[in-house]
N, C-alpha and C. Protein backbone atom coordinates (compact mmCIF):
# COMPACT_ATOMS: atom_id res chain seq x y z
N UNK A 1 0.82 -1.20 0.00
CA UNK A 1 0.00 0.00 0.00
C UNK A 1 0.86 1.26 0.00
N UNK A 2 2.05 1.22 0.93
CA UNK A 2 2.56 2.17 1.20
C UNK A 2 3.70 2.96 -0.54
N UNK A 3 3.82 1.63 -1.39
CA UNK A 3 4.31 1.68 -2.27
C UNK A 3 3.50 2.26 -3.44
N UNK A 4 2.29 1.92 -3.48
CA UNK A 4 1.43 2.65 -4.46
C UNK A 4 1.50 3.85 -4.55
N UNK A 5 1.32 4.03 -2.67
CA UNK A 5 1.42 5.49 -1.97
C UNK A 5 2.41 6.39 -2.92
N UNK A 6 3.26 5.68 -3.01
CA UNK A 6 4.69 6.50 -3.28
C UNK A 6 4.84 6.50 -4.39
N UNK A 7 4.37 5.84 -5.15
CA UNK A 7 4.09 5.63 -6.92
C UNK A 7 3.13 6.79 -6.94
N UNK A 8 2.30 7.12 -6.31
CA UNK A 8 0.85 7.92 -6.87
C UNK A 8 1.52 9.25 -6.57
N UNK A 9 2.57 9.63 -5.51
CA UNK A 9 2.86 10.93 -5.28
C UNK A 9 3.60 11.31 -6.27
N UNK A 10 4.67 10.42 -6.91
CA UNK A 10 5.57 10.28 -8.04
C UNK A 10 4.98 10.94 -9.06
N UNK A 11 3.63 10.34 -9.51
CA UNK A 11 2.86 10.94 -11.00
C UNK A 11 2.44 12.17 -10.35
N UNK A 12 1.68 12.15 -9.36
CA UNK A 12 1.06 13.26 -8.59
C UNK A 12 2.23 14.67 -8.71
N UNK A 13 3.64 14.84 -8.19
CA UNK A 13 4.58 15.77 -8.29
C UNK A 13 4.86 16.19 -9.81
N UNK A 14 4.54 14.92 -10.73
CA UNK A 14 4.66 15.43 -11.88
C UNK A 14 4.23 16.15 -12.53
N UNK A 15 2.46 15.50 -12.42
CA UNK A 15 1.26 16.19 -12.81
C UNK A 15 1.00 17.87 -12.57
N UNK A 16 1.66 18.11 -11.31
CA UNK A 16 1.66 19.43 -10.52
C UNK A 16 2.51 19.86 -11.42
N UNK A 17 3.65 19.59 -12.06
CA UNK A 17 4.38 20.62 -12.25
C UNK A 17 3.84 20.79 -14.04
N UNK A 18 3.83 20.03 -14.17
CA UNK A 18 3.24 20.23 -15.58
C UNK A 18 1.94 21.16 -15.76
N UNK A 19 0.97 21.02 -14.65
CA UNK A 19 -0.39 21.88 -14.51
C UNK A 19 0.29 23.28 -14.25
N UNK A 20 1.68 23.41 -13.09
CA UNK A 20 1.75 24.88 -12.64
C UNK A 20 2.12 25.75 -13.94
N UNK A 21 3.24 24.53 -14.66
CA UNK A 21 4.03 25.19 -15.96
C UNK A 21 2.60 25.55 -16.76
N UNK A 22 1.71 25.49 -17.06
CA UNK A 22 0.05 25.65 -18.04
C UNK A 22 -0.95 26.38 -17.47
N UNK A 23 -0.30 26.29 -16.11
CA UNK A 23 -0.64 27.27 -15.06
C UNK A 23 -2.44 26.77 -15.32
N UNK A 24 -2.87 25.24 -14.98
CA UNK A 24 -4.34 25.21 -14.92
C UNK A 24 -4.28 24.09 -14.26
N UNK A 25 -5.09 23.74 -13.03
CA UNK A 25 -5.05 22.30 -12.73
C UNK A 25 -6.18 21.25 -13.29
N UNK A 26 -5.37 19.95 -13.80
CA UNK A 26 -6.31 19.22 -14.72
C UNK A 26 -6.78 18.41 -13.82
N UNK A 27 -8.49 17.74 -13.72
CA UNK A 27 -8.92 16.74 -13.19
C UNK A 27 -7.74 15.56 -12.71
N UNK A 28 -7.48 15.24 -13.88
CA UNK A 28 -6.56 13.85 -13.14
C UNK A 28 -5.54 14.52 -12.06
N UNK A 29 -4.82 15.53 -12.22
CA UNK A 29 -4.05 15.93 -10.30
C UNK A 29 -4.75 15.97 -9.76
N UNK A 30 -6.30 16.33 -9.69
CA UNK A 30 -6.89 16.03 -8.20
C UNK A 30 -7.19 14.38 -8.19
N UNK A 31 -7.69 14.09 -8.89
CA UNK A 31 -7.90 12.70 -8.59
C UNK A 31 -6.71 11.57 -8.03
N UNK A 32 -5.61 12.20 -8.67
CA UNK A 32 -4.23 11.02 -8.14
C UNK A 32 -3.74 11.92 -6.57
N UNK A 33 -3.95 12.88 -6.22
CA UNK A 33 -3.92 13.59 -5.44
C UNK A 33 -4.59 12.77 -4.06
N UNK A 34 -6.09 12.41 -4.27
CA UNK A 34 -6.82 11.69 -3.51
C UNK A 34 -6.63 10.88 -2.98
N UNK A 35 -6.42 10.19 -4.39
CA UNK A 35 -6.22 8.27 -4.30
C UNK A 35 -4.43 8.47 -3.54
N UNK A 36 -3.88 8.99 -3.60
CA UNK A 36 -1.99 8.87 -2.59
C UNK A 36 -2.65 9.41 -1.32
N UNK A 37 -3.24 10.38 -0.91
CA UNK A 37 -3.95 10.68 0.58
C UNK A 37 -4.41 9.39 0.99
N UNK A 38 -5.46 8.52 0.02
CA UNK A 38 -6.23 7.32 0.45
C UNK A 38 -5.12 6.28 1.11
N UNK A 39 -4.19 5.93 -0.22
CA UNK A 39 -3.36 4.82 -0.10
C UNK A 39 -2.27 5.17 1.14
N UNK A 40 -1.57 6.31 1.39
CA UNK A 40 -1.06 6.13 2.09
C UNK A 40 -1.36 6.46 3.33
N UNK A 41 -2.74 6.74 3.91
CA UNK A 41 -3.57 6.47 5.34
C UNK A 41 -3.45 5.43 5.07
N UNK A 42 -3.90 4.69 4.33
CA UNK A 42 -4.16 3.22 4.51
C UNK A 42 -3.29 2.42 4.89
N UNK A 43 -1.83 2.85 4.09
CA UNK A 43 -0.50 2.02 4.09
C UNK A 43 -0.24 2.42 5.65
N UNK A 44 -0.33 3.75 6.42
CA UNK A 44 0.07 3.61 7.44
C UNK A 44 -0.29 3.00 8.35
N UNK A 45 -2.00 2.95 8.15
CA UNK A 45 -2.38 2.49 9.40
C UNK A 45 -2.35 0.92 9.67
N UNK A 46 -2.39 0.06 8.23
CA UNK A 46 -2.18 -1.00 7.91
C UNK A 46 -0.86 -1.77 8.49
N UNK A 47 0.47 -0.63 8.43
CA UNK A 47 1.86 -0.62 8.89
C UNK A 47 2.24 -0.57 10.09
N UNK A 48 0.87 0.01 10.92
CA UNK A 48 0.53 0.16 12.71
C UNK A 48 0.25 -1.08 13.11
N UNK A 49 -0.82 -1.82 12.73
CA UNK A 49 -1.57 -2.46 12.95
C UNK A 49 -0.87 -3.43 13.15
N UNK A 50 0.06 -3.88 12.38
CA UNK A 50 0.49 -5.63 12.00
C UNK A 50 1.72 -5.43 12.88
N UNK A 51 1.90 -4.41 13.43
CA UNK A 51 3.07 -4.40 14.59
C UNK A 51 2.62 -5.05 15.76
């Protein structure tokens, strides 16, 4: 989970810079934006838990 996490921020940092350079934010940065908030609550708490 925590890896997706970190995959989704990856496109996510990209996406941002490409929207700032066009200076417009496109649907898909908010949406991969979400889904890395989702995955990596999840990855953490998932990463708590099994301790």
């Amino acid at each position: 989970m925590l890896v997706i996490g970190g995959i989704l921020a990856v496109v996510f940092s990209v996406l941002l810079i490409n929207d700032l350079e066009s200076e417009t934010i496109t649907q898909w940065t908010v949406m991969t934006s979400y889904f890395m908030i989702i995955f990596l609550i999840i990855g953490t708490v998932l990463r708590i838990t099994q301790k």
